[in-house]
PDB file of N, CA and C in Angstrom:
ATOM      1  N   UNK A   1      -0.787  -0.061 -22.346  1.00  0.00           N
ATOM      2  CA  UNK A   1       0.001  -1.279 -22.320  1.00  0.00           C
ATOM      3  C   UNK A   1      -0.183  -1.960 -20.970  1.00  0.00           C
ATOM      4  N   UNK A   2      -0.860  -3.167 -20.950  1.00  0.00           N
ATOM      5  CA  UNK A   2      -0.690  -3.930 -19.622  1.00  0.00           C
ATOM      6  C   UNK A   2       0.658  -4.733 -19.641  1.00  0.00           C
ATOM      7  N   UNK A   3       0.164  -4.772 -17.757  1.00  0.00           N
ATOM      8  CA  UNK A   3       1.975  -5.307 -17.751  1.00  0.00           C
ATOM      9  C   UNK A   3       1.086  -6.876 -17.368  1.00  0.00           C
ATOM     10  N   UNK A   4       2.325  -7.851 -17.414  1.00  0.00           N
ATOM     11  CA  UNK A   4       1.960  -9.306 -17.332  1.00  0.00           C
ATOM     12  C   UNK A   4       2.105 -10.066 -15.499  1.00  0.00           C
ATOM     13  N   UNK A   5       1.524 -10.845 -15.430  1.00  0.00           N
ATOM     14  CA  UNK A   5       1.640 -11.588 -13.908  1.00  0.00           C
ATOM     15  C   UNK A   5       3.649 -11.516 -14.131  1.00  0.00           C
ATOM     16  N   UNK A   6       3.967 -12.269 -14.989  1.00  0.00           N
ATOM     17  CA  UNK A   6       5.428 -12.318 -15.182  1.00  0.00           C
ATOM     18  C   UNK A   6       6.620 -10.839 -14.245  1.00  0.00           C
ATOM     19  N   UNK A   7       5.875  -9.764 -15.116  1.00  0.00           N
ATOM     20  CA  UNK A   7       6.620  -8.729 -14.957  1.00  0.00           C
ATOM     21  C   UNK A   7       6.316  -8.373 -13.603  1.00  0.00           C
ATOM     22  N   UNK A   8       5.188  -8.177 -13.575  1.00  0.00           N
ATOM     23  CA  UNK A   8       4.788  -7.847 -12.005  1.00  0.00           C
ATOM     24  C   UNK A   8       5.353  -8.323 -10.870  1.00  0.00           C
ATOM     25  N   UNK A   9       5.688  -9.601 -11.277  1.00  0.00           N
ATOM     26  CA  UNK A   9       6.790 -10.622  -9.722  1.00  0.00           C
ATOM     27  C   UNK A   9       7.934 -10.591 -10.063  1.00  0.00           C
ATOM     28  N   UNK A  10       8.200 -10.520 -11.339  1.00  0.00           N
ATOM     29  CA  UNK A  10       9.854  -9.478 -11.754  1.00  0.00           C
ATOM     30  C   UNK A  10      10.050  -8.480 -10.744  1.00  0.00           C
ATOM     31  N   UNK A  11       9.435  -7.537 -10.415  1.00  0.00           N
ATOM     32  CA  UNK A  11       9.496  -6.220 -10.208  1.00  0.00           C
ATOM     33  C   UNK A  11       9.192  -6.233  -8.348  1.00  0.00           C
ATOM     34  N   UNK A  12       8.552  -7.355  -7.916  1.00  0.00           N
ATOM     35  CA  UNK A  12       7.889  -7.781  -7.050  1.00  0.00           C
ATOM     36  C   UNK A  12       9.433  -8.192  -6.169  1.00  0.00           C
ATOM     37  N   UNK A  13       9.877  -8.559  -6.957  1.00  0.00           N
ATOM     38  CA  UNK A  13      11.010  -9.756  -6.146  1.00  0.00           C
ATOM     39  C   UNK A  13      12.674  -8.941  -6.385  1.00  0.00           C
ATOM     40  N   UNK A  14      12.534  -7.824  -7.187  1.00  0.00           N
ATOM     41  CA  UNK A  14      14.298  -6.938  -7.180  1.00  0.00           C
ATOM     42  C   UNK A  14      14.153  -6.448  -5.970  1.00  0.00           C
ATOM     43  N   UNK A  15      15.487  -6.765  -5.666  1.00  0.00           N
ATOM     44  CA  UNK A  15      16.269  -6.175  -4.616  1.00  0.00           C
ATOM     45  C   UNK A  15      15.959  -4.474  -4.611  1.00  0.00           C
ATOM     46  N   UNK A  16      15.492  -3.665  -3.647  1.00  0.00           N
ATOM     47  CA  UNK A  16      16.065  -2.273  -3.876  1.00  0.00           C
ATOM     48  C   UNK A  16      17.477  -1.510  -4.050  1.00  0.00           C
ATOM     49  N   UNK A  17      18.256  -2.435  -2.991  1.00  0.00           N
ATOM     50  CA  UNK A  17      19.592  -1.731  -3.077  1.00  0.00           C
ATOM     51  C   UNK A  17      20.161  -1.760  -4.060  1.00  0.00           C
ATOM     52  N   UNK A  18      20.114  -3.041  -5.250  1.00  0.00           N
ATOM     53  CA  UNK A  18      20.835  -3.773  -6.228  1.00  0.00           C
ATOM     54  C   UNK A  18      20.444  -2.618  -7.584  1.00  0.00           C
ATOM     55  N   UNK A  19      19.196  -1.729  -7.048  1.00  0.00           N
ATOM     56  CA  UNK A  19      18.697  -1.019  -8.194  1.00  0.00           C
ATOM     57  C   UNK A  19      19.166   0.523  -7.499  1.00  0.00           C
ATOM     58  N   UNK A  20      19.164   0.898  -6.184  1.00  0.00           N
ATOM     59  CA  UNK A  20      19.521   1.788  -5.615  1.00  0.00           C
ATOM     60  C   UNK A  20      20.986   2.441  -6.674  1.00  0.00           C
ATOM     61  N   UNK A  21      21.919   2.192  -6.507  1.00  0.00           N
ATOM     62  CA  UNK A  21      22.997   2.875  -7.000  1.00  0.00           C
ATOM     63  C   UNK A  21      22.893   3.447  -8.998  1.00  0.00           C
ATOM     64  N   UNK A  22      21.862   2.290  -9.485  1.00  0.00           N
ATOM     65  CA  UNK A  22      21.782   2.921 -10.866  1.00  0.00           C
ATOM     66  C   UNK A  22      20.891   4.263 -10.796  1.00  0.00           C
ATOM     67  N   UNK A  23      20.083   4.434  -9.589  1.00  0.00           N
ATOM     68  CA  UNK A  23      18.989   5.879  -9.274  1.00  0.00           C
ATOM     69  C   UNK A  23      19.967   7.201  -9.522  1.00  0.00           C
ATOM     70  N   UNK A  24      21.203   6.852  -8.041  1.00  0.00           N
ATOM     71  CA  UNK A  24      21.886   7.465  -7.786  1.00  0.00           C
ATOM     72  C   UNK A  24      22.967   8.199  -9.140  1.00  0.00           C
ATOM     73  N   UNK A  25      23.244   7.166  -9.956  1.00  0.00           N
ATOM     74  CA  UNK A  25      24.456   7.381 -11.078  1.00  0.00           C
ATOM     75  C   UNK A  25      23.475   7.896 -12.233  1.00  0.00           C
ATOM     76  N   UNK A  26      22.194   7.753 -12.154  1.00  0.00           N
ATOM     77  CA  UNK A  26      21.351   8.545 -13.477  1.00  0.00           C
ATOM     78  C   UNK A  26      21.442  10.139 -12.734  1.00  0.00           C
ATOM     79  N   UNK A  27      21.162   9.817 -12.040  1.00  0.00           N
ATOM     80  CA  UNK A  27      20.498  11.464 -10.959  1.00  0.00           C
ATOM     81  C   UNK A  27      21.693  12.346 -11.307  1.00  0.00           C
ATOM     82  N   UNK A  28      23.017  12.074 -11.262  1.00  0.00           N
ATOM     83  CA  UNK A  28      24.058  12.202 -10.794  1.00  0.00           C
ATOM     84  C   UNK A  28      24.967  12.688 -11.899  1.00  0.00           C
ATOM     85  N   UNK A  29      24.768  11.885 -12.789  1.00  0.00           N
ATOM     86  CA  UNK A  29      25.033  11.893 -14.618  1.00  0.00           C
ATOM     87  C   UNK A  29      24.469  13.464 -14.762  1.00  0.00           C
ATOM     88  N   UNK A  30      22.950  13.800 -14.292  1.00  0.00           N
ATOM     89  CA  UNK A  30      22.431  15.068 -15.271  1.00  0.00           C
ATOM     90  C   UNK A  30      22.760  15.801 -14.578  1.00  0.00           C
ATOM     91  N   UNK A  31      23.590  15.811 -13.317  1.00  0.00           N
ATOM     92  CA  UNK A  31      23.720  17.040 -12.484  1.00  0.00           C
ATOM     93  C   UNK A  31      23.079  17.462 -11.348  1.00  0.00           C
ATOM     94  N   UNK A  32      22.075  16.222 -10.972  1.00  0.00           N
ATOM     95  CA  UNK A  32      21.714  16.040  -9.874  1.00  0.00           C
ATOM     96  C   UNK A  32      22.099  15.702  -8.722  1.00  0.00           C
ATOM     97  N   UNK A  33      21.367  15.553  -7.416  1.00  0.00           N
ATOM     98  CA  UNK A  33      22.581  15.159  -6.007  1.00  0.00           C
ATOM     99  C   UNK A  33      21.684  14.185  -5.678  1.00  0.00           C
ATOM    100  N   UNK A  34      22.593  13.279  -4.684  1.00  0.00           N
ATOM    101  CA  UNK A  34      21.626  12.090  -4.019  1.00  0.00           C
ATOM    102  C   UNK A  34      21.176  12.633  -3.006  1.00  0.00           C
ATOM    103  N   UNK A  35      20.821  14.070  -2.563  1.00  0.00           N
ATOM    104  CA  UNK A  35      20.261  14.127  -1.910  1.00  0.00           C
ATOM    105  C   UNK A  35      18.979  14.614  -2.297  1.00  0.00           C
ATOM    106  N   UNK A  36      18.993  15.241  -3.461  1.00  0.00           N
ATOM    107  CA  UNK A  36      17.523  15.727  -4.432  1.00  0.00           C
ATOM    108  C   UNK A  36      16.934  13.989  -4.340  1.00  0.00           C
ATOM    109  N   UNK A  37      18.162  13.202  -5.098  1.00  0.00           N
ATOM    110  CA  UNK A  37      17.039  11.797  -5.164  1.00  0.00           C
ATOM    111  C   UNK A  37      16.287  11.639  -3.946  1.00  0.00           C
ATOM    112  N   UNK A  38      17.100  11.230  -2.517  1.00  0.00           N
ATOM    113  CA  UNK A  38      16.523  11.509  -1.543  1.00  0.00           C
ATOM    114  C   UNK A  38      15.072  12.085  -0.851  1.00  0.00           C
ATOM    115  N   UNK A  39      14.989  13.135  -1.363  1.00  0.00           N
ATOM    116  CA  UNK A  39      14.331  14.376  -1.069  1.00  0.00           C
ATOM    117  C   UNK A  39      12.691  13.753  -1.619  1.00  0.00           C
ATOM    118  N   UNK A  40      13.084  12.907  -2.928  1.00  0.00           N
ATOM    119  CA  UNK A  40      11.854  12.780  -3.689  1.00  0.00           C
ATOM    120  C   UNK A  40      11.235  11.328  -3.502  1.00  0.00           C
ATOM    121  N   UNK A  41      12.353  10.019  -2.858  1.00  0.00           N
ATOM    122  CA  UNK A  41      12.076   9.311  -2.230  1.00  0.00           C
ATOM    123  C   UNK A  41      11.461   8.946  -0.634  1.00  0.00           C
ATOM    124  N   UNK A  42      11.645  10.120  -0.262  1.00  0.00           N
ATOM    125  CA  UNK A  42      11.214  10.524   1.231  1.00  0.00           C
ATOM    126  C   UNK A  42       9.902  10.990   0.979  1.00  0.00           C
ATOM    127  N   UNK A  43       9.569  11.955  -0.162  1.00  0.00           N
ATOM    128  CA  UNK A  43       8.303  12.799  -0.348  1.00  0.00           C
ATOM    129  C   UNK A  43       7.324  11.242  -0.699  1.00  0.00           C
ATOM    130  N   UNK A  44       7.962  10.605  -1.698  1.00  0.00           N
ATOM    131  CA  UNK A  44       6.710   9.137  -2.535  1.00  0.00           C
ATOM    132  C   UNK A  44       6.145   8.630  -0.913  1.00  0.00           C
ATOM    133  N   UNK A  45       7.753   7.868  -0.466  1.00  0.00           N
ATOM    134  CA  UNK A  45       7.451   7.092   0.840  1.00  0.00           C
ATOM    135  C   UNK A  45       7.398   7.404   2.124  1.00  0.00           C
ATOM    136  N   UNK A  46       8.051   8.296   2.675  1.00  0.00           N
ATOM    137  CA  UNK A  46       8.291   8.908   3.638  1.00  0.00           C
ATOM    138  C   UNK A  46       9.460   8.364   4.791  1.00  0.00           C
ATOM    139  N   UNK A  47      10.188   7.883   3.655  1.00  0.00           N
ATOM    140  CA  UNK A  47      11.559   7.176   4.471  1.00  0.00           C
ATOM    141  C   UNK A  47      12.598   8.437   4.571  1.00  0.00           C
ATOM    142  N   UNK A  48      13.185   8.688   5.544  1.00  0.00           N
ATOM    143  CA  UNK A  48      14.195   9.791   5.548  1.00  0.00           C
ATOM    144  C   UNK A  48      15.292   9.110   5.264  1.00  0.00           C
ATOM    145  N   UNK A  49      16.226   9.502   5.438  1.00  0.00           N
ATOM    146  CA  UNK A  49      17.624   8.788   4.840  1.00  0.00           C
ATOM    147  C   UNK A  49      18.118   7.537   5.765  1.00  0.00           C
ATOM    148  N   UNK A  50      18.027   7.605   7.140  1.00  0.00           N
ATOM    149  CA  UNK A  50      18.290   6.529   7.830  1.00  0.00           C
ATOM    150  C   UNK A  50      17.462   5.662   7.963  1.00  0.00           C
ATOM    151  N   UNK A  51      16.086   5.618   7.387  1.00  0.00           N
ATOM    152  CA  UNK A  51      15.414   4.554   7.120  1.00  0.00           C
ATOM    153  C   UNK A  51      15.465   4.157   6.056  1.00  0.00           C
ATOM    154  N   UNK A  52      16.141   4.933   5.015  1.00  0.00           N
ATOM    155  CA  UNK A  52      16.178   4.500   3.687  1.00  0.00           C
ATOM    156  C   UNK A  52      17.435   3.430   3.688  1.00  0.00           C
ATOM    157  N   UNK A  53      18.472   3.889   4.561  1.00  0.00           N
ATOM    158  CA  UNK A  53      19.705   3.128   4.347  1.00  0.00           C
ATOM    159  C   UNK A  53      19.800   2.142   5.118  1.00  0.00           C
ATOM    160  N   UNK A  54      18.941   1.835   6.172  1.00  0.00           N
ATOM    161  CA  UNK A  54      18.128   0.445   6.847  1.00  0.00           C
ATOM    162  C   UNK A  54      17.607  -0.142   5.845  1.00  0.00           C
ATOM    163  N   UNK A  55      17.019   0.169   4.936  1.00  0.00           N
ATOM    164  CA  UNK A  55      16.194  -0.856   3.905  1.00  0.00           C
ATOM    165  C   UNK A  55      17.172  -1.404   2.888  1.00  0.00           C
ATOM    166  N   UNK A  56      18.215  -0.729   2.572  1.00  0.00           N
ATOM    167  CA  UNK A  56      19.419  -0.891   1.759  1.00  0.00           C
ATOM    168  C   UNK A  56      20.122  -2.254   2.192  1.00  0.00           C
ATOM    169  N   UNK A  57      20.712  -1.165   3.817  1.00  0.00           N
ATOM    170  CA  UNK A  57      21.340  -2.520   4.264  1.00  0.00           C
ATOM    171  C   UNK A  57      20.976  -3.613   4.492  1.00  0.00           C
ATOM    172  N   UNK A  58      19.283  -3.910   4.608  1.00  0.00           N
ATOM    173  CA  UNK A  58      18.350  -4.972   4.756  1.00  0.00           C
ATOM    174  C   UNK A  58      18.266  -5.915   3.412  1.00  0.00           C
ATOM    175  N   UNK A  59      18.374  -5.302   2.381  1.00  0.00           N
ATOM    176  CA  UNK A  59      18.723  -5.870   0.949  1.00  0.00           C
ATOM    177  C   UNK A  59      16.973  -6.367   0.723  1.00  0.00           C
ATOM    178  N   UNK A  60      16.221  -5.252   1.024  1.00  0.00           N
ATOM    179  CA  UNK A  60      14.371  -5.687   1.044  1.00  0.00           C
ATOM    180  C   UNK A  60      14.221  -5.583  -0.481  1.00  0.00           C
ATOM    181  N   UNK A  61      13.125  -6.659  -0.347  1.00  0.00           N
ATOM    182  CA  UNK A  61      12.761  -6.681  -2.292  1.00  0.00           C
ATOM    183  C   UNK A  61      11.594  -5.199  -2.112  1.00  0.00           C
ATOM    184  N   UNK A  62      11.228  -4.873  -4.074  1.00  0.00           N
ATOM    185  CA  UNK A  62      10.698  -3.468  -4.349  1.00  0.00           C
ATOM    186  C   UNK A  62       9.482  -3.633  -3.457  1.00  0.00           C
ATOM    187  N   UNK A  63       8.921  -5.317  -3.279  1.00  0.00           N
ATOM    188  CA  UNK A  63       7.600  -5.101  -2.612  1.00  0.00           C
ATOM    189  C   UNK A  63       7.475  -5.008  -0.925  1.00  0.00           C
ATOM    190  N   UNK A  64       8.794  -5.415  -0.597  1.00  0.00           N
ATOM    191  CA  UNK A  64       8.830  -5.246   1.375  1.00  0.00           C
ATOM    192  C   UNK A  64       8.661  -3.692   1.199  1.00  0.00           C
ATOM    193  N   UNK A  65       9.949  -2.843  -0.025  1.00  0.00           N
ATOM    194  CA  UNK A  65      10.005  -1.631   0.553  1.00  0.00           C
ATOM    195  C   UNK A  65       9.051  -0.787  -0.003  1.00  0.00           C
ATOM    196  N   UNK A  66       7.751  -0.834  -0.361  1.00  0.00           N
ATOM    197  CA  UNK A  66       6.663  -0.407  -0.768  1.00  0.00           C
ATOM    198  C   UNK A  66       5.445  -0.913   0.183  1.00  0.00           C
ATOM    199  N   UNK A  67       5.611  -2.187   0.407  1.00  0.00           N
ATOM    200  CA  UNK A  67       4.701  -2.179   1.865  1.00  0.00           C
ATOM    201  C   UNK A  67       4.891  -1.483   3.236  1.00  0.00           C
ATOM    202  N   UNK A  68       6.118  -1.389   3.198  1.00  0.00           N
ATOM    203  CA  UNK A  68       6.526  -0.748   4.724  1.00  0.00           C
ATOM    204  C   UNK A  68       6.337   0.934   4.435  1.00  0.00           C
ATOM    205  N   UNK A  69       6.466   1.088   2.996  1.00  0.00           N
ATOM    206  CA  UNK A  69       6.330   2.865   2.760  1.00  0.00           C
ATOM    207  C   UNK A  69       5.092   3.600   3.237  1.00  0.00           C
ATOM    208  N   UNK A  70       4.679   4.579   3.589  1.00  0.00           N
ATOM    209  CA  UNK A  70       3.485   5.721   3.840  1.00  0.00           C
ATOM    210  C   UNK A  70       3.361   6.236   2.459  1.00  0.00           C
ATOM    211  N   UNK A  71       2.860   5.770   1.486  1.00  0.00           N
ATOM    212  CA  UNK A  71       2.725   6.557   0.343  1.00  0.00           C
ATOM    213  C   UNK A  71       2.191   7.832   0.102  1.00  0.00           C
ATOM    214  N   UNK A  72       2.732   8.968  -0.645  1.00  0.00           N
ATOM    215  CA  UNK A  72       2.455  10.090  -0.777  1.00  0.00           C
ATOM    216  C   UNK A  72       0.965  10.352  -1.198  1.00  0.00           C
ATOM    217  N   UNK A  73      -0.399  10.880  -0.560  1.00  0.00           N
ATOM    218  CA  UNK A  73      -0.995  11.024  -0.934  1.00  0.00           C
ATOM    219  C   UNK A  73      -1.913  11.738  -2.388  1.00  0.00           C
ATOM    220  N   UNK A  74      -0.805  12.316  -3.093  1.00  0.00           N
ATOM    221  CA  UNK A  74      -0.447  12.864  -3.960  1.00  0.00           C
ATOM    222  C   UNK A  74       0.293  12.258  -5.114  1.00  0.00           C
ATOM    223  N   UNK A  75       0.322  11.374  -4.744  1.00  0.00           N
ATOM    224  CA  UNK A  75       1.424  10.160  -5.758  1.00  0.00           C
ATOM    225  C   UNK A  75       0.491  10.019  -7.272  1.00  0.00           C
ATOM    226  N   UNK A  76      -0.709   9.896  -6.639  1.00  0.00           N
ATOM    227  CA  UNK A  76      -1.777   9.872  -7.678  1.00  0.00           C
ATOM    228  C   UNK A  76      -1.654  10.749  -8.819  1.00  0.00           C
ATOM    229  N   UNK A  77      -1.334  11.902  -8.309  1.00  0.00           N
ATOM    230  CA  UNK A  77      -0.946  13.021  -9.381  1.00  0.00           C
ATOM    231  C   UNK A  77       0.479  12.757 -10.433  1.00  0.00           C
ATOM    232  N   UNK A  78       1.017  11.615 -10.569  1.00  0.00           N
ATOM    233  CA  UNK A  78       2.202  10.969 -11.179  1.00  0.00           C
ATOM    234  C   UNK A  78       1.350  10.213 -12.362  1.00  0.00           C
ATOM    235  N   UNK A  79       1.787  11.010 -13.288  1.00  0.00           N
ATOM    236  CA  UNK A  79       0.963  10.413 -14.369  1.00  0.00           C
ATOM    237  C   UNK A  79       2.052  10.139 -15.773  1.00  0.00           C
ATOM    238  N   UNK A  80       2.071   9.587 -17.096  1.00  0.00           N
ATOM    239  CA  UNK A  80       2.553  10.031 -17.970  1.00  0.00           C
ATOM    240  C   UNK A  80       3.344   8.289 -18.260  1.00  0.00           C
ATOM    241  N   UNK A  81       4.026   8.457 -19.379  1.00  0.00           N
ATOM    242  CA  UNK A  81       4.667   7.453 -19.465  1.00  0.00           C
ATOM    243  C   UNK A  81       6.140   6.540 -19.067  1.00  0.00           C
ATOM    244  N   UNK A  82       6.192   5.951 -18.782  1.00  0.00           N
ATOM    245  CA  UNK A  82       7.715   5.424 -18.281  1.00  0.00           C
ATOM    246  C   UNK A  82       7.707   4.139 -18.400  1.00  0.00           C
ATOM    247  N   UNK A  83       8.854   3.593 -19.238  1.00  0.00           N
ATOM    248  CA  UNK A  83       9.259   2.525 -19.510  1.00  0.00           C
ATOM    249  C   UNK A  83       8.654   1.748 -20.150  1.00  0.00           C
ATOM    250  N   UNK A  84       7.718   2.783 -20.943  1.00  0.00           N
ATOM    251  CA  UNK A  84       6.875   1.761 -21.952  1.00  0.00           C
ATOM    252  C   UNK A  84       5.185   1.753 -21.386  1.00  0.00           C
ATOM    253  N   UNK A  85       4.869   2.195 -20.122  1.00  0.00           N
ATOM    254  CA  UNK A  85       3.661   2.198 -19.937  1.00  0.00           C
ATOM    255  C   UNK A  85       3.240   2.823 -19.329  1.00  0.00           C
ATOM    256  N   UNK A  86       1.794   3.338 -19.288  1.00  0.00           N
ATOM    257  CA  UNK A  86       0.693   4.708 -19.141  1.00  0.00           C
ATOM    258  C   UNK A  86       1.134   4.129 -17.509  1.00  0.00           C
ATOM    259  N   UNK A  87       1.569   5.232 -16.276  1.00  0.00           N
ATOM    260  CA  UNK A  87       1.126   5.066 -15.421  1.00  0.00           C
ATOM    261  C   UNK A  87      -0.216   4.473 -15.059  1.00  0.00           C
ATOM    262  N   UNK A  88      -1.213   5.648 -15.113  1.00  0.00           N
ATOM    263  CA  UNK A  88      -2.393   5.663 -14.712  1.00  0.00           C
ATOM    264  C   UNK A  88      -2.976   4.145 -15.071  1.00  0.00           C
ATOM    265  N   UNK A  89      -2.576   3.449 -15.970  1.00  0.00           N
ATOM    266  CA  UNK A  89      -3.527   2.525 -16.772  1.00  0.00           C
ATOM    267  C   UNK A  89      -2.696   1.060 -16.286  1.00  0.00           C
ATOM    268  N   UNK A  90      -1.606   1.033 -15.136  1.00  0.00           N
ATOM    269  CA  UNK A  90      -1.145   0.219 -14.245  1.00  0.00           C
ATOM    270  C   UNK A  90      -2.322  -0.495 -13.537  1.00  0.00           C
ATOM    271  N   UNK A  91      -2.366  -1.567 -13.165  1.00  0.00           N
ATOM    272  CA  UNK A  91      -2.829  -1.902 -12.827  1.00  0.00           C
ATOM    273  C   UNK A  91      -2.671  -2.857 -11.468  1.00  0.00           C
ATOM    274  N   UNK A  92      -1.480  -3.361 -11.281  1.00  0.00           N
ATOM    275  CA  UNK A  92      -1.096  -4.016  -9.897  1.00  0.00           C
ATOM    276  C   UNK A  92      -0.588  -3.009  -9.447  1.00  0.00           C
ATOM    277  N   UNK A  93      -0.701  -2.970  -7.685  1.00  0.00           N
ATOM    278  CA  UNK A  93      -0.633  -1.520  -6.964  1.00  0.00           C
ATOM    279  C   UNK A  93       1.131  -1.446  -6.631  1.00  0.00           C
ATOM    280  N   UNK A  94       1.645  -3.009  -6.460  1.00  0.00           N
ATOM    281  CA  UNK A  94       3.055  -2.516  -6.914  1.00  0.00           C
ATOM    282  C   UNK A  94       3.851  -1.789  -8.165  1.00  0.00           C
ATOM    283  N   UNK A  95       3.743  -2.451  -9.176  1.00  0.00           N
ATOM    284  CA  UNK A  95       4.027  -2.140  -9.805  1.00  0.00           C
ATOM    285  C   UNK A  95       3.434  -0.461 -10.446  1.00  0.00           C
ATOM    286  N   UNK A  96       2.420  -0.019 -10.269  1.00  0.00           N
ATOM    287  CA  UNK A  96       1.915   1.232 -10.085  1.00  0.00           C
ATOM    288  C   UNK A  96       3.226   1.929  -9.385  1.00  0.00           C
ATOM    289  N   UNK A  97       3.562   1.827  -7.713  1.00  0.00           N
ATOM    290  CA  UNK A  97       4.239   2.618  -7.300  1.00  0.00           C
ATOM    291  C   UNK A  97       5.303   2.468  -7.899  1.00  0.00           C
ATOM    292  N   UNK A  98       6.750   1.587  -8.205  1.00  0.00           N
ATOM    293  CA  UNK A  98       7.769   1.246  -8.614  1.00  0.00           C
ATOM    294  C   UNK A  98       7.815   2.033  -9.635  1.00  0.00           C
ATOM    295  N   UNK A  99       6.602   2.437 -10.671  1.00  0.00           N
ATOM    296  CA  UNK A  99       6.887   2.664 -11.664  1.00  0.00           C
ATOM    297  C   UNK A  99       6.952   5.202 -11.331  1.00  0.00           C
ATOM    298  N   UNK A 100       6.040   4.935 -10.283  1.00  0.00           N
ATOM    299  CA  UNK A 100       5.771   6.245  -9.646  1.00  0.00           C
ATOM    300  C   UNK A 100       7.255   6.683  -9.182  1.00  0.00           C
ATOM    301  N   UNK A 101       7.981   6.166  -8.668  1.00  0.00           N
ATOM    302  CA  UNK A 101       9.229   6.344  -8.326  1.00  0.00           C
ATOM    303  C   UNK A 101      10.411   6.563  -9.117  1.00  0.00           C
ATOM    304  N   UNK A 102      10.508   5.587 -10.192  1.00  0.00           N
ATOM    305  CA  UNK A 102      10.729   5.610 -11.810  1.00  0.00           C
ATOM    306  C   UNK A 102      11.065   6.997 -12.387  1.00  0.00           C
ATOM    307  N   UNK A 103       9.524   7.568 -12.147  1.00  0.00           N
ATOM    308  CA  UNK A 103       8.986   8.383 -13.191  1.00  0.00           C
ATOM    309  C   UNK A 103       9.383   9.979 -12.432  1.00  0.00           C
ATOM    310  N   UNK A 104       9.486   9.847 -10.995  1.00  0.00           N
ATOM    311  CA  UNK A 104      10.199  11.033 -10.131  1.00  0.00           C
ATOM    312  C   UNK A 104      11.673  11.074 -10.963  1.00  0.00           C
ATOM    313  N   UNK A 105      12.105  10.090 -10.710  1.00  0.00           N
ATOM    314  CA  UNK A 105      13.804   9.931 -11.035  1.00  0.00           C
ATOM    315  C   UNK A 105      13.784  10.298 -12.446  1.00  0.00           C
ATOM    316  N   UNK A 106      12.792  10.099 -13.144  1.00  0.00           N
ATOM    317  CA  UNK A 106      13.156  10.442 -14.758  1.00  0.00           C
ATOM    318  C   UNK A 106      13.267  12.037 -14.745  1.00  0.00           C
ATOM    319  N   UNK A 107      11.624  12.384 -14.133  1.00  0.00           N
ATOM    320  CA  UNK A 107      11.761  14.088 -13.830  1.00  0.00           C
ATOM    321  C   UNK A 107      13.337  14.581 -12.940  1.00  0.00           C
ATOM    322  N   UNK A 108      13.434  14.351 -12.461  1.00  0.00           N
ATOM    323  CA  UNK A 108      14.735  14.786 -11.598  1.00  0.00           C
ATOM    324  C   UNK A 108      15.959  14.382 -12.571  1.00  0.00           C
ATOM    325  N   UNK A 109      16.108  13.886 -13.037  1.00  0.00           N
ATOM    326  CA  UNK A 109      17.236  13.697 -14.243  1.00  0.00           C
ATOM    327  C   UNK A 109      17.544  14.687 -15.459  1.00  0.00           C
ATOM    328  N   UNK A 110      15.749  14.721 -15.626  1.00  0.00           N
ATOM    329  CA  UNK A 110      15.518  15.464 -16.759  1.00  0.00           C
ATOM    330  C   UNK A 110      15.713  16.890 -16.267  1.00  0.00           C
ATOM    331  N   UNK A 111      16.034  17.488 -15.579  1.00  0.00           N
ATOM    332  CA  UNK A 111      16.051  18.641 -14.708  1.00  0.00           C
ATOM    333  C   UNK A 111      14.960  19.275 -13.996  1.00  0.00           C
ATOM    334  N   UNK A 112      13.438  19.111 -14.017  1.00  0.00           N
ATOM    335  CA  UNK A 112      12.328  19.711 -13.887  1.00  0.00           C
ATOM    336  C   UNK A 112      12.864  19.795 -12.591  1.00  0.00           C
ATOM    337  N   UNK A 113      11.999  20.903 -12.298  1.00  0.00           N
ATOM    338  CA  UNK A 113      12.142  21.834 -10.939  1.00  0.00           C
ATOM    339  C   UNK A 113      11.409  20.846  -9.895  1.00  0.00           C
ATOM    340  N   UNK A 114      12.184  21.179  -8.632  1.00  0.00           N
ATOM    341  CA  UNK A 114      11.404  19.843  -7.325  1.00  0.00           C
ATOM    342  C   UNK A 114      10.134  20.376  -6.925  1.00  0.00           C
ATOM    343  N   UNK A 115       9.971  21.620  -7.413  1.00  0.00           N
ATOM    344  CA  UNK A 115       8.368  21.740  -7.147  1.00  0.00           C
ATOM    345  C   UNK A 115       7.037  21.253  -7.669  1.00  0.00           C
ATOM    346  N   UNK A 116       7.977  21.031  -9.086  1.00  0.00           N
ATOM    347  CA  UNK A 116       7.009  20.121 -10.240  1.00  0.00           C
ATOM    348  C   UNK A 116       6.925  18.903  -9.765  1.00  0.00           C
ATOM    349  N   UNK A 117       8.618  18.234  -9.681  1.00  0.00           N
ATOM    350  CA  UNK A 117       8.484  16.898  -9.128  1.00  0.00           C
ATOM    351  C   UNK A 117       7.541  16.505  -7.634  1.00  0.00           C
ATOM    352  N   UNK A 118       7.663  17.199  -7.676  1.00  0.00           N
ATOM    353  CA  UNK A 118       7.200  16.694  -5.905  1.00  0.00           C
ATOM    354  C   UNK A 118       5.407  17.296  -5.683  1.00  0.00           C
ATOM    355  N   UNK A 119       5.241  17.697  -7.370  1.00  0.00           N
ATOM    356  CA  UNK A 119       3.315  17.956  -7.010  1.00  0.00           C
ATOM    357  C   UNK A 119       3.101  18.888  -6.366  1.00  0.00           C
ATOM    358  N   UNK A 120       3.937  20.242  -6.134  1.00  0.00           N
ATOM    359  CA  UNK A 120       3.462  20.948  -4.841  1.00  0.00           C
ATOM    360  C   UNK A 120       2.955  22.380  -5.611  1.00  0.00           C
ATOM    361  N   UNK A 121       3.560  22.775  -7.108  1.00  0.00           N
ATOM    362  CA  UNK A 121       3.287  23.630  -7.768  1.00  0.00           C
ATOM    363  C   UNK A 121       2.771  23.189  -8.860  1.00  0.00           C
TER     364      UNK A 121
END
């Protein structure tokens, strides 16, 4: 499934913080902590928590806080479907990551172990 110029500057132009708290209340719902979310947002980007909550309070759209990120070299290994479309077969490099981040939070919801999530086992 390709995504459209449309969706792409959809996704280009949300707020993080405005999407931040629905991460938190899915994570949270299955029995997860915001600090697991944390844990797996730090691993994608390499924001620790006080840079994460600088970007919050900054109110940066998905694409400031994906340009300013160190992406996980390993991110690549994030494959599978979410929200309707093949990672891998993404094609704008935002929307690629947004959707990489997505697809952590789905695993971490879903309960999979942070070793799975995080590519290390």
């Amino acid at each position: 499934m390709k995504t459209t110029p449309e969706h792409d500057a959809k996704i280009a132009k949300l707020i993080f913080a405005s999407v931040y708290p629905h991460y938190v209340k899915k994570v949270e719902t299955k029995g997860r902590t915001k600090e697991e979310l944390h844990q797996i947002i730090e691993w994608l980007t390499g924001f620790d928590d006080k840079k994460l909550q600088e970007l919050i309070d900054e109110k940066v759209t998905f694409e400031t806080f994906f340009e300013r990120a160190n992406l996980n070299p390993n991110a690549q290994l994030i494959t599978g479907v979410i929200c309707g479309y093949r990672i891998e077969e993404i094609e704008n490099p935002l929307t690629k990551q947004t959707r990489y981040l997505d697809k952590l939070i789905d695993e971490l919801a879903k309960g999979k172990k942070m070793e799975k999530i995080l590519r290390t086992a």
